[in-house]
N, C-alpha and C. Protein backbone atom coordinates (compact mmCIF):
# COMPACT_ATOMS: atom_id res chain seq x y z
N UNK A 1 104.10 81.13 119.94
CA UNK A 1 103.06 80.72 119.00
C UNK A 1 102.47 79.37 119.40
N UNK A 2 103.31 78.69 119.84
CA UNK A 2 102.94 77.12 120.11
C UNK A 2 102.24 77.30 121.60
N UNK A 3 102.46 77.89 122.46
CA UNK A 3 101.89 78.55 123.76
C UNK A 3 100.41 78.81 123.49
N UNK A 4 100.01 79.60 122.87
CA UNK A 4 99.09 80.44 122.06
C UNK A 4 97.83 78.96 121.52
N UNK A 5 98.46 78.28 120.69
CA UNK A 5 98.31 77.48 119.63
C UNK A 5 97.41 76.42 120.83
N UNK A 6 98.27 76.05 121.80
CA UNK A 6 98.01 75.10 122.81
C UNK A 6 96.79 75.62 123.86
N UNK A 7 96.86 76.95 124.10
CA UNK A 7 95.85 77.39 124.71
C UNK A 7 94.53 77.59 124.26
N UNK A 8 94.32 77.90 122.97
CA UNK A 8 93.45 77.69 122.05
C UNK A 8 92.53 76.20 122.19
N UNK A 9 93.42 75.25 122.06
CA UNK A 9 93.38 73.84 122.04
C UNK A 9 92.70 73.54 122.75
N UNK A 10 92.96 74.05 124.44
CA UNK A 10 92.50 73.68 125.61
C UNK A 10 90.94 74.55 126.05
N UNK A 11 90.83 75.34 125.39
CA UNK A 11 89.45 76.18 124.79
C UNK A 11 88.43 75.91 124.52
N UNK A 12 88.97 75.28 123.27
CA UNK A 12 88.13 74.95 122.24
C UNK A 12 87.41 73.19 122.89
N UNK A 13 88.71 72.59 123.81
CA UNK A 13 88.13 71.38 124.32
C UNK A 13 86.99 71.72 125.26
N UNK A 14 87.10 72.53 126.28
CA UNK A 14 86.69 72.45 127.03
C UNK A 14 84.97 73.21 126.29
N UNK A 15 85.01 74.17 125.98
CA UNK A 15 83.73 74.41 124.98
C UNK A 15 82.79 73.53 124.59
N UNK A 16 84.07 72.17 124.06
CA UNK A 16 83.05 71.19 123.29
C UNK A 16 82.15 70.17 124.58
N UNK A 17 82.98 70.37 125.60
CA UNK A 17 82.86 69.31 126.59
C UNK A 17 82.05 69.87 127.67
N UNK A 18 81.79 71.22 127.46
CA UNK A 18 80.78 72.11 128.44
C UNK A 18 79.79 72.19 128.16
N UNK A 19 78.67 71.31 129.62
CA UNK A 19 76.74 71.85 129.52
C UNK A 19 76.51 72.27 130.90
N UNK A 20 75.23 72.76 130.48
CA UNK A 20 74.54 73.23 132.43
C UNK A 20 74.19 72.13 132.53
N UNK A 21 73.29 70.78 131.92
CA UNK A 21 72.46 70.19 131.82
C UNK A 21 73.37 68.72 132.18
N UNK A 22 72.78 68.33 133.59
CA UNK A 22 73.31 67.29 134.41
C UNK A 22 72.10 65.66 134.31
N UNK A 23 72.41 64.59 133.88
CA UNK A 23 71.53 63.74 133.78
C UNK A 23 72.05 62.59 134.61
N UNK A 24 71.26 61.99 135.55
CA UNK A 24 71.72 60.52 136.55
C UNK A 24 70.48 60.10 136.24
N UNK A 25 70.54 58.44 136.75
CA UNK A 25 70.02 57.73 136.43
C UNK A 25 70.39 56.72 137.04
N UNK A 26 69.04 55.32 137.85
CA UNK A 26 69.73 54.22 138.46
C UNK A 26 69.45 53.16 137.60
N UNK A 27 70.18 52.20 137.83
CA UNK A 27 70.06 50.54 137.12
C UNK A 27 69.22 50.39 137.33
N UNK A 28 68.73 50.29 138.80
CA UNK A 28 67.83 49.40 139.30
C UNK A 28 66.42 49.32 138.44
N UNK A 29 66.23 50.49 137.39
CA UNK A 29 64.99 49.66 136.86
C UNK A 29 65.27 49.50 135.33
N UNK A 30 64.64 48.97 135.18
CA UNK A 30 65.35 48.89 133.19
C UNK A 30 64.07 50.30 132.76
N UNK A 31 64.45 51.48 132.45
CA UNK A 31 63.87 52.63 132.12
C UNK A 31 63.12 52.72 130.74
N UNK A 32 63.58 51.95 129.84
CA UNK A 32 63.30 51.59 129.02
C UNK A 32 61.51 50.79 128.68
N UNK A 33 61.57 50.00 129.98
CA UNK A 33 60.25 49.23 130.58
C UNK A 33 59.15 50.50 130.43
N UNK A 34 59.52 51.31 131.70
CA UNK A 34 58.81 51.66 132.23
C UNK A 34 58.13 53.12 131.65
N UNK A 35 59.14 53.66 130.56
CA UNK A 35 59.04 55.01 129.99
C UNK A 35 58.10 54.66 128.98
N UNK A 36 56.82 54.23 128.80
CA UNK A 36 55.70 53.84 128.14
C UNK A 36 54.57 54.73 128.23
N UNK A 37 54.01 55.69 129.20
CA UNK A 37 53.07 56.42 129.02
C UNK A 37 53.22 57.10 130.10
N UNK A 38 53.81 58.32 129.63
CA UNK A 38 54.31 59.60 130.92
C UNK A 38 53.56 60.88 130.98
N UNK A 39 53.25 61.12 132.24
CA UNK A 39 52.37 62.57 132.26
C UNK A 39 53.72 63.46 133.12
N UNK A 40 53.64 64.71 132.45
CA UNK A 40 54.31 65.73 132.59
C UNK A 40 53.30 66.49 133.47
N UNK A 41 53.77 67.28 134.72
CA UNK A 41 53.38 67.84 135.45
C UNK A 41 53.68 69.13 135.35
N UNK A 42 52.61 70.24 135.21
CA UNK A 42 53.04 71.83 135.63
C UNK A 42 54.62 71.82 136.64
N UNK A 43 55.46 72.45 135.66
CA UNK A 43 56.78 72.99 136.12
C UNK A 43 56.45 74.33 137.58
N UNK A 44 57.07 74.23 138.34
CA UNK A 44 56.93 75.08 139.44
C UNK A 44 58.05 76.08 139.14
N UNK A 45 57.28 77.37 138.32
CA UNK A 45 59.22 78.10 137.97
C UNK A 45 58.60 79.07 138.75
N UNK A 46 59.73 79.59 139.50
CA UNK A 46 59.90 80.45 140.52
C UNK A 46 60.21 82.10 139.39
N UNK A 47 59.38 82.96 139.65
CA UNK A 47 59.81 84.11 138.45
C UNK A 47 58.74 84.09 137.28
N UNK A 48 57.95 82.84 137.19
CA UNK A 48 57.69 82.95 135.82
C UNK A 48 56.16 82.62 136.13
N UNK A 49 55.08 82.52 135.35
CA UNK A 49 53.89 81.97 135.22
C UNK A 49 53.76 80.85 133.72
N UNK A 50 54.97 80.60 133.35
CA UNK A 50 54.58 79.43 132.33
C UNK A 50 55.00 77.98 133.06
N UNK A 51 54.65 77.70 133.71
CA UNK A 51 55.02 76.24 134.22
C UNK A 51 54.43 75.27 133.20
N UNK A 52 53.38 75.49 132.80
CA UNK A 52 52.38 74.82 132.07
C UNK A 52 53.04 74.44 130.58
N UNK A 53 53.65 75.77 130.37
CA UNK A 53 54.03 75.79 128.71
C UNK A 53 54.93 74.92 129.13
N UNK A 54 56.05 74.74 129.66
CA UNK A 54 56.96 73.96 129.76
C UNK A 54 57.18 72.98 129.70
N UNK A 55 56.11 72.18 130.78
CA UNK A 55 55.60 70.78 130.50
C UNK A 55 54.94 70.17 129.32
N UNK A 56 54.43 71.40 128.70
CA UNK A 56 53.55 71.18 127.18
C UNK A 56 54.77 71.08 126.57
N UNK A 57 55.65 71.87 126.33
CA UNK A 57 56.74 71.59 125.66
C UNK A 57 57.52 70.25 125.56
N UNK A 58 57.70 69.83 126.96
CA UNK A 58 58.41 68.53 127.29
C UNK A 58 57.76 67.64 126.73
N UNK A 59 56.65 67.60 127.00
CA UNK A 59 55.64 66.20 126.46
C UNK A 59 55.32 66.55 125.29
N UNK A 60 55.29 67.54 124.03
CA UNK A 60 55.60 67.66 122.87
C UNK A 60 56.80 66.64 122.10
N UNK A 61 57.73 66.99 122.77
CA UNK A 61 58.96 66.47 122.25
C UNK A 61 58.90 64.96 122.41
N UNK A 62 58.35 64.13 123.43
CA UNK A 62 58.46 62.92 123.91
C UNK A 62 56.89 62.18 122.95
N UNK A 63 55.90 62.83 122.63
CA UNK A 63 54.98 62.84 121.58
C UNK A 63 56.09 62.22 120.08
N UNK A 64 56.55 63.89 119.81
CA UNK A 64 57.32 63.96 118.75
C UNK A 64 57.89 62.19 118.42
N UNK A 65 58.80 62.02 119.30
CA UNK A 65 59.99 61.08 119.11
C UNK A 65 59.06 59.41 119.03
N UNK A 66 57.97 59.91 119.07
CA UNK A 66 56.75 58.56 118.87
C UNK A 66 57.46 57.28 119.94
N UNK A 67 58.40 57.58 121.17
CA UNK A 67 58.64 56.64 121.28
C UNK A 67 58.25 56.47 123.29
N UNK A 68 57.41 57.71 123.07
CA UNK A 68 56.75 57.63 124.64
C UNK A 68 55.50 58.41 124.26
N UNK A 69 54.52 57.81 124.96
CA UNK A 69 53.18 58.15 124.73
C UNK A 69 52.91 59.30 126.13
N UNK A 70 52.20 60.59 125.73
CA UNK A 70 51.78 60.99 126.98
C UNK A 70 50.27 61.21 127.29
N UNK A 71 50.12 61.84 128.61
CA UNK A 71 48.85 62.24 128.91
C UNK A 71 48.61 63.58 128.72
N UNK A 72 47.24 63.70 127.76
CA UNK A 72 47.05 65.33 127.96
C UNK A 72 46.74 66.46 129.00
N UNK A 73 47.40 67.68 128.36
CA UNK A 73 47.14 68.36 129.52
C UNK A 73 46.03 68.69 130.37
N UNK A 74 44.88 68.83 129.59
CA UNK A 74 43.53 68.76 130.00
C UNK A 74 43.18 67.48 131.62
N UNK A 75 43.61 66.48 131.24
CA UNK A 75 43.19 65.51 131.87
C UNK A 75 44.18 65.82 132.96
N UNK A 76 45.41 66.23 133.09
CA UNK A 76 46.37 66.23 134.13
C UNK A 76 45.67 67.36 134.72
N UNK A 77 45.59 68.94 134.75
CA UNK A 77 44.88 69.97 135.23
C UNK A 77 43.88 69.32 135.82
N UNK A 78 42.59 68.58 135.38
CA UNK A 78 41.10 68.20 135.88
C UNK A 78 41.78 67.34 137.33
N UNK A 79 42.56 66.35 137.20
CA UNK A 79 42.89 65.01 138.01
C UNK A 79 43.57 66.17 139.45
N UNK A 80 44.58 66.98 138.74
CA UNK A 80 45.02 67.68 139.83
C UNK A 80 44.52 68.76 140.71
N UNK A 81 43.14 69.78 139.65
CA UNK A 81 42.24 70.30 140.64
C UNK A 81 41.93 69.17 141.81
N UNK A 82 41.37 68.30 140.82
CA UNK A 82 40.10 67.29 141.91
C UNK A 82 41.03 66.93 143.15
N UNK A 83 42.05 66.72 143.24
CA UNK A 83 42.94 66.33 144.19
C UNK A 83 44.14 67.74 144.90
N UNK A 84 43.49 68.57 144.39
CA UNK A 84 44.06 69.59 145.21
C UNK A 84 45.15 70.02 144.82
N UNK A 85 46.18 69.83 144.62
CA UNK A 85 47.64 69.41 143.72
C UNK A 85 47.74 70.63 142.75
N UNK A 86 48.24 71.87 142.75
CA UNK A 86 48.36 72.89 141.89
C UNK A 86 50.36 73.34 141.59
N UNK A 87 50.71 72.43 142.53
CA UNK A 87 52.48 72.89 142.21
C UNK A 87 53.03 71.65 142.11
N UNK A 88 53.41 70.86 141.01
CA UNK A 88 53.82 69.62 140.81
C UNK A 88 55.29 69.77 141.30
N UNK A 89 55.89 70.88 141.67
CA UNK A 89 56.83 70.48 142.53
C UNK A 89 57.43 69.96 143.70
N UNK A 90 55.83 70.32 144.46
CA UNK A 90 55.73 69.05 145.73
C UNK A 90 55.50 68.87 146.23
N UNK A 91 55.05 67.79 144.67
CA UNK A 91 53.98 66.28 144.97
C UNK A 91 55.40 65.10 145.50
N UNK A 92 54.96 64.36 146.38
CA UNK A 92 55.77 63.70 146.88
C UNK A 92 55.73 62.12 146.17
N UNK A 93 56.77 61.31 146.21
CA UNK A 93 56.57 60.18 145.82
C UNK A 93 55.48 59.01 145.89
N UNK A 94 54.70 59.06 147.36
CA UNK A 94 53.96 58.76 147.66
C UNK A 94 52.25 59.04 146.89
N UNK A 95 52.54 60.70 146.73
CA UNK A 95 51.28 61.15 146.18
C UNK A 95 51.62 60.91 144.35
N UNK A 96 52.86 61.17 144.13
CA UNK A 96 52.92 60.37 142.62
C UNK A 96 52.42 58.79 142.18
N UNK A 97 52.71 58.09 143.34
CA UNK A 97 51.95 56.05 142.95
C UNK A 97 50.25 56.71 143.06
N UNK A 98 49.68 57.38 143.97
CA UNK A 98 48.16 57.60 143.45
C UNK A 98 47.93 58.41 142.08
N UNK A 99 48.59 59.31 141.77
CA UNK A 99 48.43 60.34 140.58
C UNK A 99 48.23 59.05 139.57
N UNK A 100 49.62 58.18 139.35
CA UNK A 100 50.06 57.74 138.16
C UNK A 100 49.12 56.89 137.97
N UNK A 101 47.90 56.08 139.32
CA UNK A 101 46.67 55.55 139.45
C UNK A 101 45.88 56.08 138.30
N UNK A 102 45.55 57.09 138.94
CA UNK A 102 44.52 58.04 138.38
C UNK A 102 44.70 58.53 136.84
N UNK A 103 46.24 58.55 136.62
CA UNK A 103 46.33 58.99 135.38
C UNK A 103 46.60 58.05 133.98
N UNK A 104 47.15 56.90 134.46
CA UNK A 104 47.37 55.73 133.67
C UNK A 104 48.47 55.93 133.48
N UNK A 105 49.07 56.64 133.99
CA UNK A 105 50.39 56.55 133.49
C UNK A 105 51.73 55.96 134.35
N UNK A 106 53.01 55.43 133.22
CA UNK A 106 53.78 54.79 133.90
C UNK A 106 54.79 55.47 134.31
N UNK A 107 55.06 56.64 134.31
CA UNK A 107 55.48 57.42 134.89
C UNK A 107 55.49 58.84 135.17
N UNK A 108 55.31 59.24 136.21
CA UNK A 108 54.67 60.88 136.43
C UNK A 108 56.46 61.83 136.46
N UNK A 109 56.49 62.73 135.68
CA UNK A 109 57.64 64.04 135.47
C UNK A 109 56.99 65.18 136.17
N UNK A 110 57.87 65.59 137.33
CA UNK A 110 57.79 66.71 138.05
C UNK A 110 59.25 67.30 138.55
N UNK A 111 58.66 68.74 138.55
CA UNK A 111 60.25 69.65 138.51
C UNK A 111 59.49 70.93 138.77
N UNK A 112 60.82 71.60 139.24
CA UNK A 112 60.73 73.19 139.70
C UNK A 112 62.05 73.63 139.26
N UNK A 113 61.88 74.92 139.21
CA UNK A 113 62.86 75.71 138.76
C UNK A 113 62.78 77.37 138.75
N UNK A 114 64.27 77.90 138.08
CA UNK A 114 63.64 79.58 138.15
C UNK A 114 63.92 80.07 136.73
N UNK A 115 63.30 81.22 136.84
CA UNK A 115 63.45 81.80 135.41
C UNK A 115 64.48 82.52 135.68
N UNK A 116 64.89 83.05 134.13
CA UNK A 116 66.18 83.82 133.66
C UNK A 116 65.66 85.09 133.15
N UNK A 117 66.10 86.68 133.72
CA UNK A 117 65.57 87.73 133.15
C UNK A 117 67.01 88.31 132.25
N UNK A 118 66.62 87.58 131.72
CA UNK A 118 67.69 87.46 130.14
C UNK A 118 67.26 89.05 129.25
N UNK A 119 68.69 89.56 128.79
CA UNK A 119 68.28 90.48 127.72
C UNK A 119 69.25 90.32 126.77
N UNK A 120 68.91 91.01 125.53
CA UNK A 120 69.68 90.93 124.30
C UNK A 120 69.18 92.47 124.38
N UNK A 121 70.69 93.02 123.51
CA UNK A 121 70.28 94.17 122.82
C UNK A 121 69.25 95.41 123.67
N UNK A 122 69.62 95.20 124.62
CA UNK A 122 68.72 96.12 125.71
C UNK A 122 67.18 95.69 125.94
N UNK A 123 66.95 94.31 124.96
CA UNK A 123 65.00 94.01 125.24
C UNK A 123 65.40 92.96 125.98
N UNK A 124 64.18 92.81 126.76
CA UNK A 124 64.22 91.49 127.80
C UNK A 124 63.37 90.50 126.90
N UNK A 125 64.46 88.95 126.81
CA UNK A 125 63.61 87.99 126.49
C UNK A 125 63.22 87.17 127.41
N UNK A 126 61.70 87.13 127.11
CA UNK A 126 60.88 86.28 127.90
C UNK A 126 61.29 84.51 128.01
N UNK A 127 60.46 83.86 128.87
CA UNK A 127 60.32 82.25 128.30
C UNK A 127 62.04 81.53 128.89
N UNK A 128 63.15 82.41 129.40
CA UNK A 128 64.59 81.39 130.04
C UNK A 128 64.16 80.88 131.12
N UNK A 129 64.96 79.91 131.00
CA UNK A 129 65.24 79.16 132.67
C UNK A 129 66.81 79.60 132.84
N UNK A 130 66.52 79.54 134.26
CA UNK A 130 67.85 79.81 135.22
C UNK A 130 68.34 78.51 135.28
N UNK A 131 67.36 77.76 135.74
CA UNK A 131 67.94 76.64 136.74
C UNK A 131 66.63 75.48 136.69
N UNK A 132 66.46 73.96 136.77
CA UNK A 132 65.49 73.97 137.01
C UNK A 132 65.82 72.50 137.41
N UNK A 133 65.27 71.71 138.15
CA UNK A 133 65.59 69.91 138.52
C UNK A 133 64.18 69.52 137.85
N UNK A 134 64.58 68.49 137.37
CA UNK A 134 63.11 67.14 136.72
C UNK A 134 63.43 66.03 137.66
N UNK A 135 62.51 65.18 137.86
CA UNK A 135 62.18 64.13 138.38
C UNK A 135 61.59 62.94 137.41
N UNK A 136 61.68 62.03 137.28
CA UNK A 136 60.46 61.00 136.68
C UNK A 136 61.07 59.62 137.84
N UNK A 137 59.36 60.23 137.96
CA UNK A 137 59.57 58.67 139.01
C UNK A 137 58.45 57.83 138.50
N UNK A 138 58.73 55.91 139.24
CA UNK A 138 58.57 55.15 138.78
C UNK A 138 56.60 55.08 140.23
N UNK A 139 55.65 55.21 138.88
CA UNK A 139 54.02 55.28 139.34
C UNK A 139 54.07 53.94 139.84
N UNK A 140 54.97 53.12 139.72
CA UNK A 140 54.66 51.69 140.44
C UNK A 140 55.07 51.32 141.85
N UNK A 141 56.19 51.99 141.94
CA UNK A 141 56.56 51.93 143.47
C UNK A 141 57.16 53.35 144.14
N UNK A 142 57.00 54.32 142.88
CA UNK A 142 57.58 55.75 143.97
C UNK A 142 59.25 56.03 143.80
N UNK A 143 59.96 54.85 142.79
CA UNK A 143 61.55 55.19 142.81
C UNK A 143 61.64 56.19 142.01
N UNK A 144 62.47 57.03 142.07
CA UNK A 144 63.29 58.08 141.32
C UNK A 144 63.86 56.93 140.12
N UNK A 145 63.69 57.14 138.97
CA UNK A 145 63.96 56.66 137.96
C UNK A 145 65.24 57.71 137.31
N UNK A 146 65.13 58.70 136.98
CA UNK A 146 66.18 59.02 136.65
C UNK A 146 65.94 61.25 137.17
N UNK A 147 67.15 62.09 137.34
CA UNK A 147 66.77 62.96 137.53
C UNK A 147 67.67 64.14 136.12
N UNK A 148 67.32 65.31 136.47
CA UNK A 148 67.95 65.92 135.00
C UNK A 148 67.85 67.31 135.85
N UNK A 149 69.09 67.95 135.75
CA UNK A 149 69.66 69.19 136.73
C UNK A 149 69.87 70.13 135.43
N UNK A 150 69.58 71.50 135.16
CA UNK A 150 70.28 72.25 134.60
C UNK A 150 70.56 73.33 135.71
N UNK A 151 72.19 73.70 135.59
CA UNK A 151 72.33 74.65 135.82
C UNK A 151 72.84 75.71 135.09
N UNK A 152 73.16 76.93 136.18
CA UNK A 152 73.23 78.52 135.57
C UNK A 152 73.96 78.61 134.57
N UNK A 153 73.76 79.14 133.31
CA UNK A 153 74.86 79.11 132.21
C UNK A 153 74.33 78.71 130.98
N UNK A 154 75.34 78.32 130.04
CA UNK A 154 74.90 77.78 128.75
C UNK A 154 74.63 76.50 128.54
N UNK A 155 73.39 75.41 127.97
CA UNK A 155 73.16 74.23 127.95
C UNK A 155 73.66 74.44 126.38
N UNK A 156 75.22 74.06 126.70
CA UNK A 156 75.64 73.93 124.96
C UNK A 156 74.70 72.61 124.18
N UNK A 157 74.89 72.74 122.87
CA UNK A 157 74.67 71.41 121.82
C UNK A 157 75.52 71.87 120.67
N UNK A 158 75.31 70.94 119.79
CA UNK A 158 76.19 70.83 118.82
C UNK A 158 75.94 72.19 117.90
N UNK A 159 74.60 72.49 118.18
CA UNK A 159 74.33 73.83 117.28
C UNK A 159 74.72 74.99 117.55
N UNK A 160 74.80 75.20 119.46
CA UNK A 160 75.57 76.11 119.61
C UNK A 160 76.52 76.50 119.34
N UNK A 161 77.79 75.26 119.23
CA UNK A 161 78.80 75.46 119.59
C UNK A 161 79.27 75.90 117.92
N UNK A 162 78.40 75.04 116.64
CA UNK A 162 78.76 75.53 115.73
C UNK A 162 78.64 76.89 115.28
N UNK A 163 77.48 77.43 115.95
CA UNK A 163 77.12 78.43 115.41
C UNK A 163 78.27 79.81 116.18
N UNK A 164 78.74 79.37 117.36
CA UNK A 164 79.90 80.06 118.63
C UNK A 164 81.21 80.36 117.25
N UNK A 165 81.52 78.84 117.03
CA UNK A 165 82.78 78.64 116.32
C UNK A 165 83.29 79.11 115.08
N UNK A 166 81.91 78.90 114.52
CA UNK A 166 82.13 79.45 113.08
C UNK A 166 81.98 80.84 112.72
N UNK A 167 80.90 81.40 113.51
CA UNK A 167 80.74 83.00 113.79
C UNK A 167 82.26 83.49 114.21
N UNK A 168 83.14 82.62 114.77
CA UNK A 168 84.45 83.59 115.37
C UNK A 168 83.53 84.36 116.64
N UNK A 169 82.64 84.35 117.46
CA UNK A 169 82.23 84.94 118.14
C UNK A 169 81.71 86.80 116.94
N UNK A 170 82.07 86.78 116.26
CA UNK A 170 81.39 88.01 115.52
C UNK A 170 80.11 88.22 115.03
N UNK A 171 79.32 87.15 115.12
CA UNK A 171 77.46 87.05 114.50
C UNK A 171 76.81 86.46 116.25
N UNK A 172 77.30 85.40 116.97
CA UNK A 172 77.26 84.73 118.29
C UNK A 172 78.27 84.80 119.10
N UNK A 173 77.60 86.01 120.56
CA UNK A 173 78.73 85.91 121.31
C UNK A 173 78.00 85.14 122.34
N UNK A 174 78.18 84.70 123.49
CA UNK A 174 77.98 83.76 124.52
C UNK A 174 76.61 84.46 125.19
N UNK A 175 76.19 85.96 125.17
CA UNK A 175 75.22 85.88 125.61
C UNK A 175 74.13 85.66 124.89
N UNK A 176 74.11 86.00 123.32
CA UNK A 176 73.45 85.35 122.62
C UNK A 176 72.72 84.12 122.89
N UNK A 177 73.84 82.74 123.08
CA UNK A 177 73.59 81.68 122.89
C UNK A 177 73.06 81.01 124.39
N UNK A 178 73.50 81.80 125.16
CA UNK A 178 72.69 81.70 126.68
C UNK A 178 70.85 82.01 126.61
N UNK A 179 70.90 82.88 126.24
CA UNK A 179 69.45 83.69 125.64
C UNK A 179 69.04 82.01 125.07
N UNK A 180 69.31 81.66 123.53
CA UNK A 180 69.01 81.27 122.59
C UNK A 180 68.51 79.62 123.85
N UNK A 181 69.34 79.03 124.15
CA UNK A 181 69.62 78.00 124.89
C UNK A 181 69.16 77.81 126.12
N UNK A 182 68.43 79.13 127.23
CA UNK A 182 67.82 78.82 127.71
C UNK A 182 66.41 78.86 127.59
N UNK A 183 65.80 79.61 126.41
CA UNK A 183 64.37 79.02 125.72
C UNK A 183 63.59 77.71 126.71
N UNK A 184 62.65 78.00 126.81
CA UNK A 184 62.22 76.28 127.66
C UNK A 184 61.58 75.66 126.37
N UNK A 185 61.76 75.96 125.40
CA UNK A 185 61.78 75.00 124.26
C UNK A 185 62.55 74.77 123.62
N UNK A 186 63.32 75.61 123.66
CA UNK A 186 64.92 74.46 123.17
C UNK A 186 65.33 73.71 124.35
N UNK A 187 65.53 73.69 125.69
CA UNK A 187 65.68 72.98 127.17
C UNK A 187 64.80 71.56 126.39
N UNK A 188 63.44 71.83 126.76
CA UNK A 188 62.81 70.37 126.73
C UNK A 188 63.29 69.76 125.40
N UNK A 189 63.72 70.48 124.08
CA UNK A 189 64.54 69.54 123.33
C UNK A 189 65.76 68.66 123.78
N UNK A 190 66.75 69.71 124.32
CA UNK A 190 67.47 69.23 124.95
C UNK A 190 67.66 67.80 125.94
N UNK A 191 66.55 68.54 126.98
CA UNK A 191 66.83 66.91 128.00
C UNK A 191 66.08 65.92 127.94
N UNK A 192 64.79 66.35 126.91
CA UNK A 192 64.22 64.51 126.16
C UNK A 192 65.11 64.15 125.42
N UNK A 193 65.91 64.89 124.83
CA UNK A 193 66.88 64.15 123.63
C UNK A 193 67.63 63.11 124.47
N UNK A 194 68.38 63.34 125.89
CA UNK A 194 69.10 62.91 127.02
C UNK A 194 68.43 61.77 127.38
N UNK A 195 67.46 62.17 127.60
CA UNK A 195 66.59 61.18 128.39
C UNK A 195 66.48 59.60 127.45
N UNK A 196 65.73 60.37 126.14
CA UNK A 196 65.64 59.32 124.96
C UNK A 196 67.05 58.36 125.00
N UNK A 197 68.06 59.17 124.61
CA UNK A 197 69.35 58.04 124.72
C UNK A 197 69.78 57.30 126.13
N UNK A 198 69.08 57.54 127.03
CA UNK A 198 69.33 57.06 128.24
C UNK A 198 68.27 55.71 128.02
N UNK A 199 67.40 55.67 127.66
CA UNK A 199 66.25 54.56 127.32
C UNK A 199 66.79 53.47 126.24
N UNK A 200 67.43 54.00 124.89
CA UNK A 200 67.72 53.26 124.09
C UNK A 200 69.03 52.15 124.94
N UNK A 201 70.11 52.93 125.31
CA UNK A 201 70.92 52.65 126.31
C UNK A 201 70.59 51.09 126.82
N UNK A 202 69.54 52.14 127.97
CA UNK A 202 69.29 50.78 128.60
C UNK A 202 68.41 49.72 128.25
N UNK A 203 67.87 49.61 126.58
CA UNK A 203 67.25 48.69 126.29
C UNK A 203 68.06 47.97 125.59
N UNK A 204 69.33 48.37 124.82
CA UNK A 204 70.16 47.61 124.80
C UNK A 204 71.44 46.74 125.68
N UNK A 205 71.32 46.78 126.95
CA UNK A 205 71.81 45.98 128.04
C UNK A 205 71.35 45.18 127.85
């Protein structure tokens, strides 16, 4: 029973302590500074044709949290026809210090990734990511400011795991919450939420 009891234990830890969703970040700039007016770039998802929604999504959330201003999408599309630029996955650091010129902004977000042909219940849901890397680099000199990895699997949160736990797995079993969690709108909740506490963070140093 105590065998049992203990294995459970070691379960339930590791559950709480499990994400796909990987976030680094360097000192070297105070992020906090610089995360003042960010343009989100068309996502390059491999599988999918919403790159666009994605980034709309991301810069929704960073809108939302009133505590980063972005650029609209309109103006990012026009800047990136005129300059040729149709896969913000790669635009190079170099061509990001001219973008962030052009766009006013203090930092340009670019990423690629793939989609997930996710099903529930025998229907395929649209709109998962598999996998996908972000970038935000710094429009002033081209540094990688911080990067954000999800990988294959479940990007737990606290909602998942309640909703995992308390169901007993009998209402939410894991593919459910894979489905539910890789949404690219619950994702961009997800890793602005990350991002956001990575800023507060470092404005309190």
């Amino acid at each position: 029973m105590k065998k049992l009891q203990f294995i459970s234990l070691i379960l339930l830890i590791s559950l709480f302590s499990c994400t796909s969703i990987d976030v680094a970040y360097t000192n070297k700039q105070i992020i906090q500074k610089r995360m003042k007016r960010v343009a989100v770039l068309p996502f390059e998802i491999t599988g999918a044709d919403w790159g666009n929604e994605f980034a709309d999504a991301i810069s929704h959330q960073f809108f939302k949290s009133g505590k980063v201003a972005t650029i609209e999408r309109e103006a990012i599309e026009k800047i990136l026809q005129e300059q040729q630029l149709q896969a913000s996955g790669l635009i190079d650091e170099k061509q990001a210090i001219k973008l962030g010129k052009l766009f006013g902004a203090d930092v340009i977000i670019i990423g690629r990734g793939t989609a997930l042909h996710a099903y529930r219940k025998n229907k395929y849901e649209p709109n998962c990511i598999d996998t996908f890397t972000l970038k935000a680099i710094n429009t002033e000199n081209g540094e990688i400011l911080l990067t954000v990895r999800k990988e294959p699997g479940i990007a737990w949160d606290w909602r998942y795991r309640a909703q995992y736990c308390c169901g007993l797995t009998l209402i939410w079993d894991t593919n459910d919450i894979l489905v539910e969690s890789s949404q690219y709108d619950d994702l961009s909740k997800q890793l602005v939420k990350k991002i956001l506490v990575i800023m507060e963070n470092d404005k309190n140093k």
